[in-house]
PDB file of N, CA and C in Angstrom:
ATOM      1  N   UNK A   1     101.262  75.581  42.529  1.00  0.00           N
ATOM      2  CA  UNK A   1     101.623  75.417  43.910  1.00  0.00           C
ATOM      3  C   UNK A   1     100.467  75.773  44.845  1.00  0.00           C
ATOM      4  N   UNK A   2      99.807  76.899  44.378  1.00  0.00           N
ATOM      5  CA  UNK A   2      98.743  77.539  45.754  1.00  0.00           C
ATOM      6  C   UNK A   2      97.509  76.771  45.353  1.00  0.00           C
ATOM      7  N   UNK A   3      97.507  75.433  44.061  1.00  0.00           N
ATOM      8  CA  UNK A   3      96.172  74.507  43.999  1.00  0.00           C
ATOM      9  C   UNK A   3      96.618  73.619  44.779  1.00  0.00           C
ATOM     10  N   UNK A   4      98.079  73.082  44.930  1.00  0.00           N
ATOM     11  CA  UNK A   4      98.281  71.730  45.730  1.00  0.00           C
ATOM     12  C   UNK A   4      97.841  71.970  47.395  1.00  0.00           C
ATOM     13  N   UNK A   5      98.340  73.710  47.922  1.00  0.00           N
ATOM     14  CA  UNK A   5      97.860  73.743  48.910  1.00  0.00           C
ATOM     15  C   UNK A   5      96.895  73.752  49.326  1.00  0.00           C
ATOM     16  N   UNK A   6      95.405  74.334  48.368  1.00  0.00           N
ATOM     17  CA  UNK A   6      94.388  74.497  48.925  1.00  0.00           C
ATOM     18  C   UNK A   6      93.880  73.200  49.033  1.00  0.00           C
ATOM     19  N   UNK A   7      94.152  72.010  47.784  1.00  0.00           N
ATOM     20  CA  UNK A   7      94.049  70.701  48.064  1.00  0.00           C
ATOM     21  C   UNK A   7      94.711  69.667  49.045  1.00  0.00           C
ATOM     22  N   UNK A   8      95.540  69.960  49.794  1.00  0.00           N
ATOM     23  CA  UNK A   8      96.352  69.121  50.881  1.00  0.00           C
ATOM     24  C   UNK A   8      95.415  69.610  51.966  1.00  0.00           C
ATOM     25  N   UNK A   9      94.781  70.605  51.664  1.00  0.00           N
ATOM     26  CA  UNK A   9      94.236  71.675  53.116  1.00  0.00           C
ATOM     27  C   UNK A   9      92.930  70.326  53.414  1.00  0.00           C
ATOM     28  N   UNK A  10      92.367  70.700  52.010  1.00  0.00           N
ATOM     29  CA  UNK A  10      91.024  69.872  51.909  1.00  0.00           C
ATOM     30  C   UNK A  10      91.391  68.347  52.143  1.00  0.00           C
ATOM     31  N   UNK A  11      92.179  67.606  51.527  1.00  0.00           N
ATOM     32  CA  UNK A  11      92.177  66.128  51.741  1.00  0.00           C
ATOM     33  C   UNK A  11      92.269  66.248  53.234  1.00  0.00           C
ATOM     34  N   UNK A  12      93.153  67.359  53.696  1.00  0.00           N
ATOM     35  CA  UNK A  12      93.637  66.638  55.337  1.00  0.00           C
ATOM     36  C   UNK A  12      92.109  67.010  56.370  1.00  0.00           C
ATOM     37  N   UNK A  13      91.385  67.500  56.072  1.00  0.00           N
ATOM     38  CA  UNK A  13      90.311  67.409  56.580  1.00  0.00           C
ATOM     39  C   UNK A  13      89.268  66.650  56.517  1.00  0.00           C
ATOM     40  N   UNK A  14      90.178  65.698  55.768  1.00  0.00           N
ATOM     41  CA  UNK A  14      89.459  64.504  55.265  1.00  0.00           C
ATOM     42  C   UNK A  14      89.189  62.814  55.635  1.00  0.00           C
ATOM     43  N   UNK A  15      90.671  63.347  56.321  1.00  0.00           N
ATOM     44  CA  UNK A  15      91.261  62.254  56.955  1.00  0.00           C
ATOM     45  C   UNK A  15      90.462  61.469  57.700  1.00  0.00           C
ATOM     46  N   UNK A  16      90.662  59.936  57.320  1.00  0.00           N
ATOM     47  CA  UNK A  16      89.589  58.786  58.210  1.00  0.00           C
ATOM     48  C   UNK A  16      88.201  59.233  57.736  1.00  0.00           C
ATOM     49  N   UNK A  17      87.842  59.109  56.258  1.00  0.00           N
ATOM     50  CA  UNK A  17      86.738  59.786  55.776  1.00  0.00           C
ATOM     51  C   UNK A  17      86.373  59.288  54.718  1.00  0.00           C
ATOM     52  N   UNK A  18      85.623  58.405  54.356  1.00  0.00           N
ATOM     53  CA  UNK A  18      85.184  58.041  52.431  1.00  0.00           C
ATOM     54  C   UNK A  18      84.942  59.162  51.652  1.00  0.00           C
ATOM     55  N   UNK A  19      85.519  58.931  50.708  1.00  0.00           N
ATOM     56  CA  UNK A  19      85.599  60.186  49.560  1.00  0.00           C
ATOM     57  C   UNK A  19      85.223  59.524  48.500  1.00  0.00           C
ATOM     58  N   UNK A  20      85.273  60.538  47.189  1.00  0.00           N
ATOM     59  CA  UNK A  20      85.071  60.574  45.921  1.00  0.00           C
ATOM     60  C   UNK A  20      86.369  61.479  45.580  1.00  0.00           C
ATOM     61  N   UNK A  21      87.196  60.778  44.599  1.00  0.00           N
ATOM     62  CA  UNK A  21      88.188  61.856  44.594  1.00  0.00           C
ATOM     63  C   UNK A  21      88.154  61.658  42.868  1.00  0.00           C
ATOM     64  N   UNK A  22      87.633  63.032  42.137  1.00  0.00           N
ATOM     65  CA  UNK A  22      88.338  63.235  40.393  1.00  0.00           C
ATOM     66  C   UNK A  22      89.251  64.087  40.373  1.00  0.00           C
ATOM     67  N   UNK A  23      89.978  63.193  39.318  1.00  0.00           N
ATOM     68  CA  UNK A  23      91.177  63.532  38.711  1.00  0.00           C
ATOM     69  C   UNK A  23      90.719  64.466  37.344  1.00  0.00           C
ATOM     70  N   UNK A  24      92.088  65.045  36.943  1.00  0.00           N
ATOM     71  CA  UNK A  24      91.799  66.012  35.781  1.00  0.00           C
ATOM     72  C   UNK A  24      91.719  65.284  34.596  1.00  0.00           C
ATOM     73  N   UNK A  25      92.245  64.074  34.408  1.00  0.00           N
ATOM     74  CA  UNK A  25      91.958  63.088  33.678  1.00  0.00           C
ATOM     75  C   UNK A  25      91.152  62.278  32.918  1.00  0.00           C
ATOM     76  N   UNK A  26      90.051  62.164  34.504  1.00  0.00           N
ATOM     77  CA  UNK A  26      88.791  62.134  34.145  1.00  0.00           C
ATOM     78  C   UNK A  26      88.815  60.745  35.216  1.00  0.00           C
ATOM     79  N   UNK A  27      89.696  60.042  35.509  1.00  0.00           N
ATOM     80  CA  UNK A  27      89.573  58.996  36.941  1.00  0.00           C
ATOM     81  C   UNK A  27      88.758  59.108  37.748  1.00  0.00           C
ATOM     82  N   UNK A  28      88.221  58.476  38.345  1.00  0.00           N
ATOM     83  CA  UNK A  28      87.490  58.638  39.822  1.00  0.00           C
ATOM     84  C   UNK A  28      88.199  57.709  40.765  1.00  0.00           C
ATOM     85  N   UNK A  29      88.495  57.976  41.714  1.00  0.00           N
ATOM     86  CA  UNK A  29      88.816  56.979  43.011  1.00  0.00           C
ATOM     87  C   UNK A  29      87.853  57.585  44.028  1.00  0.00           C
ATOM     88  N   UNK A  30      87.549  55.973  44.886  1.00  0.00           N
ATOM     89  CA  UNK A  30      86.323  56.341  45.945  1.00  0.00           C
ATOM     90  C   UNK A  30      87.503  55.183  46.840  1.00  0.00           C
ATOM     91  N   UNK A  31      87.341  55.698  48.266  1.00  0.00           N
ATOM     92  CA  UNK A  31      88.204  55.364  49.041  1.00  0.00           C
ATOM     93  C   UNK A  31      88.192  56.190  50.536  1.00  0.00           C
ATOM     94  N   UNK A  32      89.142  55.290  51.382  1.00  0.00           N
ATOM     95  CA  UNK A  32      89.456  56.229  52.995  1.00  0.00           C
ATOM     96  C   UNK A  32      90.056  57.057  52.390  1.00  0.00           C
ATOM     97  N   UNK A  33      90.609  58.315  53.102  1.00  0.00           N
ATOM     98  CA  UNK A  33      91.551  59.045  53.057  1.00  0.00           C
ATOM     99  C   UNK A  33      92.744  58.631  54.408  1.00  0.00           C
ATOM    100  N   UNK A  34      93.913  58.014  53.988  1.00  0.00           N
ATOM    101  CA  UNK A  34      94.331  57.172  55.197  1.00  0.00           C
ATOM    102  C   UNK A  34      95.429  58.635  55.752  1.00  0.00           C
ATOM    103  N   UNK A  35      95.944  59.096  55.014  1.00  0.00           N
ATOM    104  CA  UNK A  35      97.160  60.106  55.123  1.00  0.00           C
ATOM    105  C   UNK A  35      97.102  61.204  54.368  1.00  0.00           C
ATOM    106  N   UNK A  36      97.848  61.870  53.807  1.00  0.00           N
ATOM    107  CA  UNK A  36      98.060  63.271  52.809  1.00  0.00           C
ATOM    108  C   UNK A  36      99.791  63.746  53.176  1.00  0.00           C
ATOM    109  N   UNK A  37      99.990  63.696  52.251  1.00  0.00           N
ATOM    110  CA  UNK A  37     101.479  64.436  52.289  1.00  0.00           C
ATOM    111  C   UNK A  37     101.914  65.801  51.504  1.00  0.00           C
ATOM    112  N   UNK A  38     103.313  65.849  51.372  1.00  0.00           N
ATOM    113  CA  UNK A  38     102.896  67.523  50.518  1.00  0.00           C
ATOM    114  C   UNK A  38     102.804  67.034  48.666  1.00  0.00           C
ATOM    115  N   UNK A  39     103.170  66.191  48.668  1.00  0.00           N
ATOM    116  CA  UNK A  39     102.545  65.519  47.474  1.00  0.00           C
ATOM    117  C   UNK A  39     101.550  64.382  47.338  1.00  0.00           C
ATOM    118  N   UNK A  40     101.198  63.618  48.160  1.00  0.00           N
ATOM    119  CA  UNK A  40     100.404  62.423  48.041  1.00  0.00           C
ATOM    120  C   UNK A  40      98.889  62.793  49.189  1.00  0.00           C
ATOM    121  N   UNK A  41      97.408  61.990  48.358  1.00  0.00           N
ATOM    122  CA  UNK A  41      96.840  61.759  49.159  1.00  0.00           C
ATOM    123  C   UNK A  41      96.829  60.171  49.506  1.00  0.00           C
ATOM    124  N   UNK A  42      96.662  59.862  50.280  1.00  0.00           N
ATOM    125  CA  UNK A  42      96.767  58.024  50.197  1.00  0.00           C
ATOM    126  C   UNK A  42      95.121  57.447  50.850  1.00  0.00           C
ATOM    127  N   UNK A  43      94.704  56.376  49.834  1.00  0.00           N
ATOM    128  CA  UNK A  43      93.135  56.051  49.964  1.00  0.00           C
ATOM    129  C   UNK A  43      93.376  54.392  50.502  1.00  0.00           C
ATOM    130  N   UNK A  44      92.443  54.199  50.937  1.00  0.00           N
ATOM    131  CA  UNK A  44      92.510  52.596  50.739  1.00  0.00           C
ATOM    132  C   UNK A  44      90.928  52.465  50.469  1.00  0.00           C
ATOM    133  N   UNK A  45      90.670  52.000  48.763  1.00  0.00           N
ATOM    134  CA  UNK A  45      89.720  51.804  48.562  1.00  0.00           C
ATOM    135  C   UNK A  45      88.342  50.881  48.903  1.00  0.00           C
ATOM    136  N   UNK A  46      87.234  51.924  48.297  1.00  0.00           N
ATOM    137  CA  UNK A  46      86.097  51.073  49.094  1.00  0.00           C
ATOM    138  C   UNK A  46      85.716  49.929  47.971  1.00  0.00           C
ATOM    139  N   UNK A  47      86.138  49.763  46.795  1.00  0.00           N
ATOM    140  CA  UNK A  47      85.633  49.076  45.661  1.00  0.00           C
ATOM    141  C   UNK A  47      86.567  48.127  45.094  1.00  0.00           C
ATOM    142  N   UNK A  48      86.873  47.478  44.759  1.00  0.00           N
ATOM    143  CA  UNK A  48      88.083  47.129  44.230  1.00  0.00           C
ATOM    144  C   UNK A  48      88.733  45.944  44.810  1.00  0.00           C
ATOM    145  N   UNK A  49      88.490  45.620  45.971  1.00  0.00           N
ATOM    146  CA  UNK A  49      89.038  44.809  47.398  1.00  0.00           C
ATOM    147  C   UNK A  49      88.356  42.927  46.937  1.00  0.00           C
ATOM    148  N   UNK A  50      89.701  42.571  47.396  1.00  0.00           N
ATOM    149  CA  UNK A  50      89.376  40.884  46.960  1.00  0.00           C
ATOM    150  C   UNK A  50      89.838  40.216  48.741  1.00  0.00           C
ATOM    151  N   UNK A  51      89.531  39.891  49.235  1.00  0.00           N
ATOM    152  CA  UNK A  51      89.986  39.168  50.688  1.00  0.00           C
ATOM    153  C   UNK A  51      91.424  40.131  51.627  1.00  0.00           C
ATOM    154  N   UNK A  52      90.653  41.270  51.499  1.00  0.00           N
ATOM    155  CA  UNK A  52      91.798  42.313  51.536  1.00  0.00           C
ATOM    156  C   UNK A  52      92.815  42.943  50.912  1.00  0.00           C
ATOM    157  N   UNK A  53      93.053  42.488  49.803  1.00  0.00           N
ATOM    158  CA  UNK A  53      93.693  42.582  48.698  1.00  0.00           C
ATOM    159  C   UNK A  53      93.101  44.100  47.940  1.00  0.00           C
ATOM    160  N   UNK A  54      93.789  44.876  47.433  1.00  0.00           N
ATOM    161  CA  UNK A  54      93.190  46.190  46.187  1.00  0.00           C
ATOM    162  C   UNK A  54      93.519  45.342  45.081  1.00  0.00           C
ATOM    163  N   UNK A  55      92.785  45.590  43.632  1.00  0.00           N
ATOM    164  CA  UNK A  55      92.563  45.285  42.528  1.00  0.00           C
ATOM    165  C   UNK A  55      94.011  46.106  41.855  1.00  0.00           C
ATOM    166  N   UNK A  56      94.705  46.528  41.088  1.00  0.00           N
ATOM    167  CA  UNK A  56      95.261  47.296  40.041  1.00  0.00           C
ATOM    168  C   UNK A  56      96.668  48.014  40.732  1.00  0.00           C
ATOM    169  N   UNK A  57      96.655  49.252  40.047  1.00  0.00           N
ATOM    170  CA  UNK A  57      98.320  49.873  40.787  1.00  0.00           C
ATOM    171  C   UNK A  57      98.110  49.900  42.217  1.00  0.00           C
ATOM    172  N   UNK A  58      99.695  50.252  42.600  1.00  0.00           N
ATOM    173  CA  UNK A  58      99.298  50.227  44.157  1.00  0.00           C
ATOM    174  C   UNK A  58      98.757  49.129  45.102  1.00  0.00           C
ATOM    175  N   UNK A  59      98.884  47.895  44.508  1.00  0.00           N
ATOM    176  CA  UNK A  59      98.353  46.853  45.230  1.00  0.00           C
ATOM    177  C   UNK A  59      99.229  46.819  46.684  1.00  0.00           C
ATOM    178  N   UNK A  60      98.318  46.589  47.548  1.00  0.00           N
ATOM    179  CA  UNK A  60      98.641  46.443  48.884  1.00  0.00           C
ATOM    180  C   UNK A  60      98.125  45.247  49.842  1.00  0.00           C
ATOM    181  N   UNK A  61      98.831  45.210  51.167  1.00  0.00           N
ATOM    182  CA  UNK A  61      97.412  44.660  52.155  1.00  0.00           C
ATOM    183  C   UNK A  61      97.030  45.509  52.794  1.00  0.00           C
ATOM    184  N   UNK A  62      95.980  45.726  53.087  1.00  0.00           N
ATOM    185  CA  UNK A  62      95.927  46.287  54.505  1.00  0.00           C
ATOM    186  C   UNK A  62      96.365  46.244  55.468  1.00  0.00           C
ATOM    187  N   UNK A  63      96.481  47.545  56.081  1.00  0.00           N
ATOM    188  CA  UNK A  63      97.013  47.497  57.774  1.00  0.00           C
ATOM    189  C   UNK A  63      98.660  47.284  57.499  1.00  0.00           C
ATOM    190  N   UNK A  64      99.469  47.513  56.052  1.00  0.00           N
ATOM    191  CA  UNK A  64     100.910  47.266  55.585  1.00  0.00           C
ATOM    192  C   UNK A  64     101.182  48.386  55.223  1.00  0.00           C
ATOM    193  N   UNK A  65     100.009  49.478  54.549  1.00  0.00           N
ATOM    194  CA  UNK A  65     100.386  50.627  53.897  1.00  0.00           C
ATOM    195  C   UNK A  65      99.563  51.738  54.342  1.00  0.00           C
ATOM    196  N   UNK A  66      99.629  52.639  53.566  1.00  0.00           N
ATOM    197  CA  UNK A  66      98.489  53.874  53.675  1.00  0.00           C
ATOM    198  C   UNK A  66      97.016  53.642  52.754  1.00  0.00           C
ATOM    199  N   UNK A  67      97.987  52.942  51.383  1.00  0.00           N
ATOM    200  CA  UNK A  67      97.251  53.003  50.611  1.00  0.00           C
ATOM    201  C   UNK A  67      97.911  53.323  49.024  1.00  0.00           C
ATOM    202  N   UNK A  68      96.380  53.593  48.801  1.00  0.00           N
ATOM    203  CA  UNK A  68      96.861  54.160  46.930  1.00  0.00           C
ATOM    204  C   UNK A  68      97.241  55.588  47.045  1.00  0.00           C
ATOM    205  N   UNK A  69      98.448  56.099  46.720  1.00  0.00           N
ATOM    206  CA  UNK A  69      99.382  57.315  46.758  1.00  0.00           C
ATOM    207  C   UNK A  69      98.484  58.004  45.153  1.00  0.00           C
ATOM    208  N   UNK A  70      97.778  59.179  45.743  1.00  0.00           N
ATOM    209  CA  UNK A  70      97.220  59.876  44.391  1.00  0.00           C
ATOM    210  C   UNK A  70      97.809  61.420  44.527  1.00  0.00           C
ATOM    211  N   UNK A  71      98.350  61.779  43.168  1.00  0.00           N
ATOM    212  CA  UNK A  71      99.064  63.118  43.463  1.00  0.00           C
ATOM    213  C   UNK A  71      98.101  64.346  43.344  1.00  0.00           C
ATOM    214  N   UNK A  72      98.420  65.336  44.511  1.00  0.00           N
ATOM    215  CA  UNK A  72      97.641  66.251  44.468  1.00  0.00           C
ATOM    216  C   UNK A  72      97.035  67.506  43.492  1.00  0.00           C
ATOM    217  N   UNK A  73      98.190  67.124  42.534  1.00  0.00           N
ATOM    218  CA  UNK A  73      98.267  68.435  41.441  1.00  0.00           C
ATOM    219  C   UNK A  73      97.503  67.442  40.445  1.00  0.00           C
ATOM    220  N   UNK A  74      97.022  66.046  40.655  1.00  0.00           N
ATOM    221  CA  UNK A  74      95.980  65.853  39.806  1.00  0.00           C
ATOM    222  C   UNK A  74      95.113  65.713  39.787  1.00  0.00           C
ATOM    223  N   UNK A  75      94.146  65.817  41.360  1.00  0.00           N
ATOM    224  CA  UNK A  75      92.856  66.520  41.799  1.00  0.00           C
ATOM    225  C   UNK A  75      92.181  67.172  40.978  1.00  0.00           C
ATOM    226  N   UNK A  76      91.415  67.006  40.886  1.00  0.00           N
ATOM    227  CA  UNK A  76      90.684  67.759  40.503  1.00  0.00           C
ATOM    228  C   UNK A  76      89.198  68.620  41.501  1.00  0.00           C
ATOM    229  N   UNK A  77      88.636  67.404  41.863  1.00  0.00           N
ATOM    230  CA  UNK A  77      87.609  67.442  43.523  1.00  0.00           C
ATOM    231  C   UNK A  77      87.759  66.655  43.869  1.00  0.00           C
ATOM    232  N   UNK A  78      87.688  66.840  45.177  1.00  0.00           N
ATOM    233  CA  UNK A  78      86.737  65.669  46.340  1.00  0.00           C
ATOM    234  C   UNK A  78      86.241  66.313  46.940  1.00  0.00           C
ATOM    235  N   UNK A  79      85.159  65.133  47.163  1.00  0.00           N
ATOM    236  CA  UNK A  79      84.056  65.202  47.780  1.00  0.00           C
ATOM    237  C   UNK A  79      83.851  63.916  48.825  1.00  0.00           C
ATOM    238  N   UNK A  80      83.342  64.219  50.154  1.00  0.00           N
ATOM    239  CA  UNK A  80      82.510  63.276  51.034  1.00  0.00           C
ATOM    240  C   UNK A  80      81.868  62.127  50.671  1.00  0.00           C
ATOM    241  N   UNK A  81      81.902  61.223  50.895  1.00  0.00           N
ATOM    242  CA  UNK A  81      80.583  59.894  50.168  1.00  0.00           C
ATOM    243  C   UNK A  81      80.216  59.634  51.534  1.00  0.00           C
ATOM    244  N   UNK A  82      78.778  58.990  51.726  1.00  0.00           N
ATOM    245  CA  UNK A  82      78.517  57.858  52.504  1.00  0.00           C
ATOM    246  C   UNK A  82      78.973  56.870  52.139  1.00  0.00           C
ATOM    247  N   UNK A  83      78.566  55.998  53.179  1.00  0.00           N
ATOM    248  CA  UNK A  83      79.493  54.644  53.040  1.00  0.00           C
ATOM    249  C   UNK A  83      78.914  53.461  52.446  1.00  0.00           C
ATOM    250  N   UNK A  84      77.494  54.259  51.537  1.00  0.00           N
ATOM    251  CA  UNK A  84      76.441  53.229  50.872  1.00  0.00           C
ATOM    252  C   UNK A  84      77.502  52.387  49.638  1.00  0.00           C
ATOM    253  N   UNK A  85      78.762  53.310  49.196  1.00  0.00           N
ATOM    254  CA  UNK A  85      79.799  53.186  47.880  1.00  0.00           C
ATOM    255  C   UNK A  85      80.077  51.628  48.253  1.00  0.00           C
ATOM    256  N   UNK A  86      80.041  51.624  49.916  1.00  0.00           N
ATOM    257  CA  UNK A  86      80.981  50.346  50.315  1.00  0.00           C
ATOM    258  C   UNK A  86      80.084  49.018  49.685  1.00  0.00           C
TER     259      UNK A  86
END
């Protein structure tokens, strides 16, 4: 519980921000940070994108959703990117 908070703390300072986000898994997602909830961060990725379209789970349009819903207890880091990822 007191990792999800220190991680909701961090994504939400994140907000409107390109990231690097690993999972404990070993995933990487690179993406906005569009939202954060007490369980979800939500990205809309910088990689992946076909005529607005996301590639894989979570397919969306833009400007319809938040994004890709990633759960916080499977953080591992994030980190800041420039926007060279784009």
């Amino acid at each position: 519980m007191e990792g999800e908070k220190l991680m909701y703390d961090l994504c939400q300072r994140h907000i409107n921000k390109a990231v690097e986000i690993r999972c404990h898994d070993g995933t990487i997602h690179r993406g906005v940070v569009t939202k954060v909830d007490e369980r979800h961060v939500y990205l809309q990725p910088l990689d992946g994108m076909k005529d607005g379209f996301a590639d894989g789970p979570g397919v969306f349009v833009f400007g319809f959703g938040f994004g890709i819903p990633i759960a916080l207890a499977s953080i591992a880091a994030i980190a800041a990117i420039g926007l060279f990822w784009w």
